[in-house]
Protein backbone atom coordinates (compact mmCIF):
# COMPACT_ATOMS: atom_id res chain seq x y z
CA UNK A 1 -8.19 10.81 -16.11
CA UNK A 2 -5.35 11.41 -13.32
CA UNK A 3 -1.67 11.35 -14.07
CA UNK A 4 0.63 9.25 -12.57
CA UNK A 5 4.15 8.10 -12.24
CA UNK A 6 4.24 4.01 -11.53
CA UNK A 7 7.18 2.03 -10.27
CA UNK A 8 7.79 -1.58 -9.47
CA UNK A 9 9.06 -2.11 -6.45
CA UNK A 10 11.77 -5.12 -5.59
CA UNK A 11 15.23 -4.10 -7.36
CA UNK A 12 13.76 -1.00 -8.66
CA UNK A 13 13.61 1.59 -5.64
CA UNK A 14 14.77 -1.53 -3.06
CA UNK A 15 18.20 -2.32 -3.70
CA UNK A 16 17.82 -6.29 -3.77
CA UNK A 17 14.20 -8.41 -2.96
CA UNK A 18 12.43 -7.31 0.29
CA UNK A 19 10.88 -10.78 0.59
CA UNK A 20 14.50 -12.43 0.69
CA UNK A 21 15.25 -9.76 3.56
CA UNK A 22 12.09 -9.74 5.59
CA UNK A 23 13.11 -14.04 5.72
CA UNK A 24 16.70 -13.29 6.19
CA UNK A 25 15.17 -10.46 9.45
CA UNK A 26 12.97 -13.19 10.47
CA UNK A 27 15.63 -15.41 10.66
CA UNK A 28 17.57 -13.46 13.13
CA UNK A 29 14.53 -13.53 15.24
CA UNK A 30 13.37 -16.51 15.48
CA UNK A 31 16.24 -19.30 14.33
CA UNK A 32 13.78 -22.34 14.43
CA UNK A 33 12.37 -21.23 10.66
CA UNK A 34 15.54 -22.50 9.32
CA UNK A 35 13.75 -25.51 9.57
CA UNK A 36 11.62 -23.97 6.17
CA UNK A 37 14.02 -23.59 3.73
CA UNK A 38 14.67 -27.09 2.40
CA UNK A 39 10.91 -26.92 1.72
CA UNK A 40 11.25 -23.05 0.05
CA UNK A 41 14.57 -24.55 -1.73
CA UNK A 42 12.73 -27.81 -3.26
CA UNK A 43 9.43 -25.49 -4.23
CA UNK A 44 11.71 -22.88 -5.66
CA UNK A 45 13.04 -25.61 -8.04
CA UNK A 46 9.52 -27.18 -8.91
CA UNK A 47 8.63 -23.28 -9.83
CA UNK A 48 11.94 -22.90 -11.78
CA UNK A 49 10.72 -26.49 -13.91
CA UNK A 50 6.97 -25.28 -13.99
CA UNK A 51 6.02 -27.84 -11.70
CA UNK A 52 4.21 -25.07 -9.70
CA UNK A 53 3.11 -21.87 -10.11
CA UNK A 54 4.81 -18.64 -8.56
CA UNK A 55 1.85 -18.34 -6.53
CA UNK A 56 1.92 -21.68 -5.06
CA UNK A 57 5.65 -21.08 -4.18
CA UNK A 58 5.07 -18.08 -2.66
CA UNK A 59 2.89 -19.68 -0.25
CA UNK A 60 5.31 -22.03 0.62
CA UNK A 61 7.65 -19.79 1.02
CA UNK A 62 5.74 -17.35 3.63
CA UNK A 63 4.67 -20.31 5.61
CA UNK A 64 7.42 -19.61 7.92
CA UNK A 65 4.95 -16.36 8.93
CA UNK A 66 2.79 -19.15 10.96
CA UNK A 67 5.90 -19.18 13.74
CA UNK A 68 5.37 -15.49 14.45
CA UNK A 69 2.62 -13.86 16.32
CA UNK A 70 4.12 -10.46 16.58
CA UNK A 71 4.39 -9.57 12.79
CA UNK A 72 3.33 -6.00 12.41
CA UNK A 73 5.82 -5.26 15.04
CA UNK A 74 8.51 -7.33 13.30
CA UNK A 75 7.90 -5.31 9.78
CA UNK A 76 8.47 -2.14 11.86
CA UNK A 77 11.24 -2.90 13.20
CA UNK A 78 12.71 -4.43 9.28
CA UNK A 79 11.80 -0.99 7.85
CA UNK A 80 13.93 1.15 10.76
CA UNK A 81 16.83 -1.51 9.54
CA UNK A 82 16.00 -1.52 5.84
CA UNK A 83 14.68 2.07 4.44
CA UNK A 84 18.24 3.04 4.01
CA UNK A 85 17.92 0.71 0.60
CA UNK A 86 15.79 2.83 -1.38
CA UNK A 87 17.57 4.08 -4.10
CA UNK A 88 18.33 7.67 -4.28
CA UNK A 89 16.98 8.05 -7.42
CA UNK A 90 13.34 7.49 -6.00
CA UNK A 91 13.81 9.62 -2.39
CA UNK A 92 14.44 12.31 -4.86
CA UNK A 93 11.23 11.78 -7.04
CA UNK A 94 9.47 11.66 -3.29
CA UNK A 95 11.17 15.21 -2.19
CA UNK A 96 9.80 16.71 -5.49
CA UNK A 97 6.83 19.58 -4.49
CA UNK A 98 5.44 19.51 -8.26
CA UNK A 99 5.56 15.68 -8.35
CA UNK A 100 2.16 13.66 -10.08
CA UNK A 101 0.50 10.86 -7.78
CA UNK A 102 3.38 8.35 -7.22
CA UNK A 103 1.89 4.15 -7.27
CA UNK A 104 3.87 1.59 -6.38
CA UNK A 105 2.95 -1.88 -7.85
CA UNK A 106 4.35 -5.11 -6.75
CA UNK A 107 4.51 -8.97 -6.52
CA UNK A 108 5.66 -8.69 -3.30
CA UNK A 109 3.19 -8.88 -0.06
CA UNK A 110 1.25 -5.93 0.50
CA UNK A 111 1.31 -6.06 3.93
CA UNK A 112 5.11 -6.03 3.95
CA UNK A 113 5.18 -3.36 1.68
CA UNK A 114 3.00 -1.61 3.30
CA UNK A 115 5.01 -0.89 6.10
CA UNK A 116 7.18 1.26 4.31
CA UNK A 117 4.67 3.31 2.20
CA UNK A 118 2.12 4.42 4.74
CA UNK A 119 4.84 6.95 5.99
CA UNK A 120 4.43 8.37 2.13
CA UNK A 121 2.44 11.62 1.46
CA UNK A 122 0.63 10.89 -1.98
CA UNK A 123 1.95 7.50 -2.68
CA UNK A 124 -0.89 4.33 -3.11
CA UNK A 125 0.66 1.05 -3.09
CA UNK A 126 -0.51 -2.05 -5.50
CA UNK A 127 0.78 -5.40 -4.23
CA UNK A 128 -0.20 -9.31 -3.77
CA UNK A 129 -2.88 -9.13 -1.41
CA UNK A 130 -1.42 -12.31 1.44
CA UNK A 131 -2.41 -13.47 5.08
CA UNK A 132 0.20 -11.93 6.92
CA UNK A 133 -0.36 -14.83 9.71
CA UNK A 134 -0.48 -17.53 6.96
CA UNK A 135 1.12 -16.61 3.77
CA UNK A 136 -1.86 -17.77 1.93
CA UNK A 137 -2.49 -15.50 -0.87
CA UNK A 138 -5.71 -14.26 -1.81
CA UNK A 139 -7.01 -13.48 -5.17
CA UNK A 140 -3.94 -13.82 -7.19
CA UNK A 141 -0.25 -12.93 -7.79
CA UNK A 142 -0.07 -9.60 -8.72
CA UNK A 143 3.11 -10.27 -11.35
CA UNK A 144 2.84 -9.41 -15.34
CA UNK A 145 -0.53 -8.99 -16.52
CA UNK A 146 -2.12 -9.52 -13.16
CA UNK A 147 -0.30 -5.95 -12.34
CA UNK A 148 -2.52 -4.17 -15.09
CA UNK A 149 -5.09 -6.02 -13.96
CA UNK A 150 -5.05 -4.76 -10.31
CA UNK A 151 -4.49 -0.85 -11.81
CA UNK A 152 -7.35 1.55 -11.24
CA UNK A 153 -8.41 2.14 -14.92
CA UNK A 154 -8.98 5.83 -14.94
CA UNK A 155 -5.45 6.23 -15.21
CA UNK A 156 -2.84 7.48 -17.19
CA UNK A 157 0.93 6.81 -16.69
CA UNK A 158 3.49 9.08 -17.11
CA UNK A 159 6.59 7.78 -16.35
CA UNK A 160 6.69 4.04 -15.32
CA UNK A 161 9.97 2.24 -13.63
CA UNK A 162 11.02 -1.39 -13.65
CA UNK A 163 14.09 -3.78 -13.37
CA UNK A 164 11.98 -6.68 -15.18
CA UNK A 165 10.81 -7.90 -18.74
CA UNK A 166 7.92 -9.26 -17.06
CA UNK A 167 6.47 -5.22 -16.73
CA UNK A 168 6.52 -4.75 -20.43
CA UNK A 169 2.13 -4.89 -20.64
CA UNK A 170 2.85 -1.65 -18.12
CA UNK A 171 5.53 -0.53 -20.11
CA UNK A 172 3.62 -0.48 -23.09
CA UNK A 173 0.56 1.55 -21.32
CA UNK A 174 2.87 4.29 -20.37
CA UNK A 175 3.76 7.55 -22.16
CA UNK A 176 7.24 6.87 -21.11
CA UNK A 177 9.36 3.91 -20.17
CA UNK A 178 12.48 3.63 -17.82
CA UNK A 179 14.76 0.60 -16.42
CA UNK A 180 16.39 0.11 -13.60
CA UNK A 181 19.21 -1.69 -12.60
CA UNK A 182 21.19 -1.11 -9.63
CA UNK A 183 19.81 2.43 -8.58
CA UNK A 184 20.69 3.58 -12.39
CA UNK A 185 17.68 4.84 -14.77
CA UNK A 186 17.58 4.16 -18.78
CA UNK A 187 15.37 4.43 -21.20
CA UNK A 188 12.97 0.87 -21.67
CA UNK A 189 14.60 -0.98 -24.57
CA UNK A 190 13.43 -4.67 -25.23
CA UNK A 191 17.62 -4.85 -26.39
CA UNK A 192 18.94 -3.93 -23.07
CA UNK A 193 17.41 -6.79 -21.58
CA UNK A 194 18.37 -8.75 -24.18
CA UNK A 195 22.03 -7.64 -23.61
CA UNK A 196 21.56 -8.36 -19.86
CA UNK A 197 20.27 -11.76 -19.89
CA UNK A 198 23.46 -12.53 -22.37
CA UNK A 199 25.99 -11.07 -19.66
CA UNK A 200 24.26 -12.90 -16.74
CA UNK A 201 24.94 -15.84 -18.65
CA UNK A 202 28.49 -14.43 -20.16
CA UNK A 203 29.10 -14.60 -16.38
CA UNK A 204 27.42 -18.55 -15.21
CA UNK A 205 29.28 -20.05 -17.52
CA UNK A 206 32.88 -18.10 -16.71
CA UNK A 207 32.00 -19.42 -12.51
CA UNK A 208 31.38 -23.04 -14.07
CA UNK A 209 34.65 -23.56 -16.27
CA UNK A 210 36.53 -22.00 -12.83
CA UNK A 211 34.64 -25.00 -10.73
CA UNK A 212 35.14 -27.31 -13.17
CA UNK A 213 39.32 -26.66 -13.78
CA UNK A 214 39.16 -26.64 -9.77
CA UNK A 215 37.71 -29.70 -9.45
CA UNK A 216 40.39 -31.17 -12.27
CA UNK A 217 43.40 -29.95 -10.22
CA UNK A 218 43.29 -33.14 -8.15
C-alpha cells in the first residue's frame, strides 16, 4: 500500500477559487462572455435553493469555454499570471527531498488544473473530468464522497489538507488531518468549522444592520 500526502486544491494551496479566476482571465480576453453571467448568476441561485445540482451549474457556468478556440494556450498563459498564489506552505512541502507521493484532489476542472501540476515532479492530480471546449462534465463532480470515490484504493494517506467540511469522508480516511484557511495549517476539528461558519455569519449580519441604518438616514 503506498503512502501519500493528499490536498484539496481551491483555497487550500490556491489562495481564492481558480475557476472564479480562469472566468475573471477569460474575461480580459475575450469581453463578449460577459454576456454569461446573468445565466451563471441565476444558476448559481437555483444551486444555492437546490433547484439544481452543483454539477448542472458547473456546466452552465463553463459554457462561456464554447467562445474560445485557443484554450490550452489561454490556461498557460493564466498559470504564468497565477502560480504566484500557491501558498507557501505547500511550495515548501514540494521543495522537500524526503517528501511521500503528493495527490491533489479537486472539484475543480482537471484540465485547468492540470496546467499547473504537470510542471510537478511526483505530484498526480484528481479532479472533475470536463470538455475543455464545452464545459460538459463527464462522469460526475468530483466533490465529497465522489472525491473518495475517484481515489486509487491501494492507498494510504498520511497527511491530508482541506479548507472545507465537505472533505471530512477524506478526513476521516487519513492518519492525520489538517485545515486550511488563508495559507495557515491547523489541526482538523469538526469545532473550528463550527466556529467559522458562526463568524462568517457574526460578520453578514454586522454588513446588513450597516445597509439597513444607511438606507434609514434619508
Amino acid at each position: 500500500m503506498e503512502k501519500i500526502y493528499l490536498y484539496d486544491f481551491d483555497k487550500t494551496i490556491y489562495a481564492g477559487d481558480s475557476s472564479i479566476d480562469f472566468f475573471k482571465f477569460c474575461l480580459r480576453k475575450n469581453f463578449k462572455i460577459i454576456k454569461y453571467l446573468p445565466k451563471i448568476t441565476f444558476c448559481l441561485l437555483l444551486n444555492h435553493l437546490k433547484i439544481i445540482n452543483t454539477k448542472s451549474f458547473k456546466e452552465q457556468f463553463f459554457s462561456f469555454l464554447k467562445e474560445f478556440n485557443n484554450v490550452d494556450e489561454i490556461i498557460e498563459l493564466f498559470w504564468l499570471k497565477n502560480k504566484s498564489k500557491i501558498y507557501n506552505f505547500f511550495n515548501e512541502e514540494l521543495n522537500l527531498s524526503n517528501r511521500l507521493p503528493i495527490y491533489i484532489i479537486s472539484a475543480s476542472p482537471y484540465f485547468l488544473l492540470y496546467g499547473y501540476t504537470k510542471q510537478l515532479k511526483n505530484v498526480y492530480l484528481i479532479a472533475t473530468n470536463m470538455n475543455k471546449n464545452t464545459g460538459k462534465i463527464i462522469g460526475e463532480n468530483c466533490k465529497g464522497q465522489e472525491k473518495v470515490n475517484k481515489l486509487p484504493k491501494d492507498i494510504y494517506i498520511e497527511k491530508f489538507y482541506s479548507d472545507s467540511y465537505s472533505d471530512r469522508f477524506l478526513a476521516n480516511m487519513a492518519k492525520t488531518a489538517y485545515i486550511c484557511w488563508n495559507g495557515k495549517v491547523f489541526v482538523w476539528s469538526k469545532i473550528k468549522f463550527k466556529k467559522r461558519k458562526l463568524i462568517k455569519l457574526f460578520w453578514l449580519i454586522f454588513i446588513l444592520l450597516i445597509i439597513f441604518n444607511f438606507f434609514n438616514l434619508f
